[in-house]
C-alpha atoms as a PDB file:
ATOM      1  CA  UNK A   1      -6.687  12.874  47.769  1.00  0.00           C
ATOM      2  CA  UNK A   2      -4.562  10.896  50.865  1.00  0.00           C
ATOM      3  CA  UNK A   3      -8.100  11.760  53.274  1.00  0.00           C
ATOM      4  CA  UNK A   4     -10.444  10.427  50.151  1.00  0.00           C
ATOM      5  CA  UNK A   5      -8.050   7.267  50.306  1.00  0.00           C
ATOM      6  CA  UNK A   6      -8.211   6.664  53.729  1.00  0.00           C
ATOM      7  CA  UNK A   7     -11.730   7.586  54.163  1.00  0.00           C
ATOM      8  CA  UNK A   8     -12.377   4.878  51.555  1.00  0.00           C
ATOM      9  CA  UNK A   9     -10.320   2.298  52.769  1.00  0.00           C
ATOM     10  CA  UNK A  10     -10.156   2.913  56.461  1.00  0.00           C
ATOM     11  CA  UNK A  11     -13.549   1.480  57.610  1.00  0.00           C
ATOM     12  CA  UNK A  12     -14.754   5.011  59.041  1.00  0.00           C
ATOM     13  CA  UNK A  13     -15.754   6.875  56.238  1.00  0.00           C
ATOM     14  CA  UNK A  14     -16.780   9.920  58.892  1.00  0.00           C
ATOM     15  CA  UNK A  15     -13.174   9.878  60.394  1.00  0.00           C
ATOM     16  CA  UNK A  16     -11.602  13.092  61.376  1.00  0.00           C
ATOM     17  CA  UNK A  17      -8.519  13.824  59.714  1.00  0.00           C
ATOM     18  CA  UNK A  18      -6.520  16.638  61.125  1.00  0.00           C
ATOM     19  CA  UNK A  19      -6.165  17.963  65.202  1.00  0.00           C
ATOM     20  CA  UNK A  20      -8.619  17.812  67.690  1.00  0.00           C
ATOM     21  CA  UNK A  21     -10.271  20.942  69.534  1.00  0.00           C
ATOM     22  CA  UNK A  22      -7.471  21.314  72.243  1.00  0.00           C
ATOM     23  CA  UNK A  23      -4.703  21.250  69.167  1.00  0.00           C
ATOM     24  CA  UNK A  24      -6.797  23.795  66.951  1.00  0.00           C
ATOM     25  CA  UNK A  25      -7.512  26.087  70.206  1.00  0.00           C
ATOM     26  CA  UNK A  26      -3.588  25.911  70.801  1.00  0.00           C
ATOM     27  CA  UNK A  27      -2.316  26.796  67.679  1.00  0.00           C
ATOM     28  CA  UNK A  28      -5.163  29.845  66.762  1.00  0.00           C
ATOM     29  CA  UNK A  29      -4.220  31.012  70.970  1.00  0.00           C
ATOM     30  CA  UNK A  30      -0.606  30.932  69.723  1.00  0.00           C
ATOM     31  CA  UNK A  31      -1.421  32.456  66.113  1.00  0.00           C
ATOM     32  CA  UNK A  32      -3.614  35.164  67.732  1.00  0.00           C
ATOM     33  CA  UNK A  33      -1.146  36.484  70.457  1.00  0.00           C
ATOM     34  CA  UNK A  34       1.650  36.303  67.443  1.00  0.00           C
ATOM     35  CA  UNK A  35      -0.538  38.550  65.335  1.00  0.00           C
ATOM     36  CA  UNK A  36      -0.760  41.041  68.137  1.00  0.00           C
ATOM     37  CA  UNK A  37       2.663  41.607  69.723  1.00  0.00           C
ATOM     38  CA  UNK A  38       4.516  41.199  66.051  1.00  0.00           C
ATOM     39  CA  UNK A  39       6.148  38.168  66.516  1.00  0.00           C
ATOM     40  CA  UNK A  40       7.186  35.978  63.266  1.00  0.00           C
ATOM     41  CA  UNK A  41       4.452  32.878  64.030  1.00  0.00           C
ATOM     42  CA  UNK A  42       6.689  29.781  62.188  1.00  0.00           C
ATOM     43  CA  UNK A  43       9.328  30.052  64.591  1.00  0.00           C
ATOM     44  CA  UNK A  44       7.714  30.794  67.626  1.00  0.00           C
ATOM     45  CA  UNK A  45       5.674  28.024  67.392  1.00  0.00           C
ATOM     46  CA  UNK A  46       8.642  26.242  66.426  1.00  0.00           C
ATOM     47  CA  UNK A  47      10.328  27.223  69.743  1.00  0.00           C
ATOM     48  CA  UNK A  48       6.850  26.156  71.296  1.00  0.00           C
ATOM     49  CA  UNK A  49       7.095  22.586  70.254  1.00  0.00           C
ATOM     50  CA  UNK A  50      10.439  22.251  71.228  1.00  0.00           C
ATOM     51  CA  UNK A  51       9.606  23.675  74.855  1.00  0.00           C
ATOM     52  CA  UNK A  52       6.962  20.865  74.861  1.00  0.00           C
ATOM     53  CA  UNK A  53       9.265  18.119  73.989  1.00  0.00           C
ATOM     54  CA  UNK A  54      11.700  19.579  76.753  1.00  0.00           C
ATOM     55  CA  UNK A  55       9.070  19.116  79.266  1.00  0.00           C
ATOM     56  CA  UNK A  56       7.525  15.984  78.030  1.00  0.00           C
ATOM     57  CA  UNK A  57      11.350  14.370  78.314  1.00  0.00           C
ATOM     58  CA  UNK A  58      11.242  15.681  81.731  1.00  0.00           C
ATOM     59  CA  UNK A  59       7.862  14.358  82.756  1.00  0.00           C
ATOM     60  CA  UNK A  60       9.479  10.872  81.276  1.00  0.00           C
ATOM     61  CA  UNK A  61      12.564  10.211  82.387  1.00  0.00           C
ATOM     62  CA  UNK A  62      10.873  11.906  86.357  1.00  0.00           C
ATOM     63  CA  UNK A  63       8.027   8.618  85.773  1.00  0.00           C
ATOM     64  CA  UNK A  64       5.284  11.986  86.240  1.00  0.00           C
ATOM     65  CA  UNK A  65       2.525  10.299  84.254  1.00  0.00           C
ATOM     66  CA  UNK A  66       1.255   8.766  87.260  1.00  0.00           C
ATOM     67  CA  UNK A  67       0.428  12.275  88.084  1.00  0.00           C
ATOM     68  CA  UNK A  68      -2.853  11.902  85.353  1.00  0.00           C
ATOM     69  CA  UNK A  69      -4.173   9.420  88.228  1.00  0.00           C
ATOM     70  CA  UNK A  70      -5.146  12.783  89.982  1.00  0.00           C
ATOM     71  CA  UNK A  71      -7.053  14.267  87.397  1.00  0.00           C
ATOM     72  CA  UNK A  72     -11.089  14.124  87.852  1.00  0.00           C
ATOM     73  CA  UNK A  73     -13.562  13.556  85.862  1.00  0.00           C
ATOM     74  CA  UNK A  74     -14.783  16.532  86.908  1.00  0.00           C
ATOM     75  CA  UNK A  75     -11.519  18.209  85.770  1.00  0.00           C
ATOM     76  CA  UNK A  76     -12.053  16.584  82.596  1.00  0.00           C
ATOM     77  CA  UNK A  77     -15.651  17.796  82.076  1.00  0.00           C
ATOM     78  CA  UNK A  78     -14.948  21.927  82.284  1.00  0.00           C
ATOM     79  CA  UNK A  79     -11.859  21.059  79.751  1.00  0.00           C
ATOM     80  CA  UNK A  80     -14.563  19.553  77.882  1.00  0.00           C
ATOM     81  CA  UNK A  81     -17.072  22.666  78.108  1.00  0.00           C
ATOM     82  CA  UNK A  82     -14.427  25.483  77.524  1.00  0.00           C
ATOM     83  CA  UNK A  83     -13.039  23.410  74.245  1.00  0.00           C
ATOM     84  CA  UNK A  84     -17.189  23.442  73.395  1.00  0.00           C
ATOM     85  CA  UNK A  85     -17.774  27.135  74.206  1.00  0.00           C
ATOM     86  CA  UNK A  86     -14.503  27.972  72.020  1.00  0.00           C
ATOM     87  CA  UNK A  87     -16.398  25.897  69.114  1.00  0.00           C
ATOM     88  CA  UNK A  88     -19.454  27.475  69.422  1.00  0.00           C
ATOM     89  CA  UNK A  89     -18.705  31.065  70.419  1.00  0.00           C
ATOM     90  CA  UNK A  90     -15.957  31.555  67.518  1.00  0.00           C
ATOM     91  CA  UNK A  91     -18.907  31.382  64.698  1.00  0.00           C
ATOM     92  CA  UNK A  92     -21.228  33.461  66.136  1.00  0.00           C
ATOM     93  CA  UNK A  93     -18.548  35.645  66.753  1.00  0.00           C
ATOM     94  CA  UNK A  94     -17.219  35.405  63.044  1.00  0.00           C
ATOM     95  CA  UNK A  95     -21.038  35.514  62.054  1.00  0.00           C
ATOM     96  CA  UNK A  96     -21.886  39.058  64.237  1.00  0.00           C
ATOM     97  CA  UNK A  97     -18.761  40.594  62.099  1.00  0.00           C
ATOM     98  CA  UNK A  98     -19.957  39.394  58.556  1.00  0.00           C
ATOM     99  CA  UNK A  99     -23.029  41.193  59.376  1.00  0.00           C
ATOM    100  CA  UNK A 100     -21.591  44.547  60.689  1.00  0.00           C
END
């Protein structure tokens, strides 16, 4: 009902609502390698988010972000293509099994 809502009312009726490919890749990497070595996912991935807060106080208070400066567009591009392959592989994946 809240996505309707904003949908409605936020002057992008297409908007995404929910994470982005990096954030859904994360969390089914993280879900997936839970699954397998029998590890309770909740608080694991709790323990995950509080390991990236650690470091993201570190890169802060070190004044690291000028670091991203570095980064290429090239660097950004073959993010870009292995988020795309993830999208696109998964289903036909998913869609091989359902016909097995």
């Amino acid at each position: 009902l809240g996505g309707i809502i904003w949908g409605l009312f936020s002057g992008q009726p297409m908007m995404l609502i929910g994470p982005t490919g990096p954030t859904i890749v994360f969390e089914g990497v993280i879900y997936l390698f839970a699954k397998e070595n029998n590890i309770n996912f909740f608080p694991w991935r709790f323990w995950t988010g509080v390991w990236v807060f650690v470091i993201l106080i570190l890169v802060v208070i070190t004044d690291s972000s000028y670091l991203v400066k570095k980064f290429t567009r090239f660097t950004e591009e073959v993010f870009a293509a292995l988020i795309a392959y993830i999208f696109i592989s998964e289903p036909l994946i998913s869609i091989d099994h359902a016909f097995k």
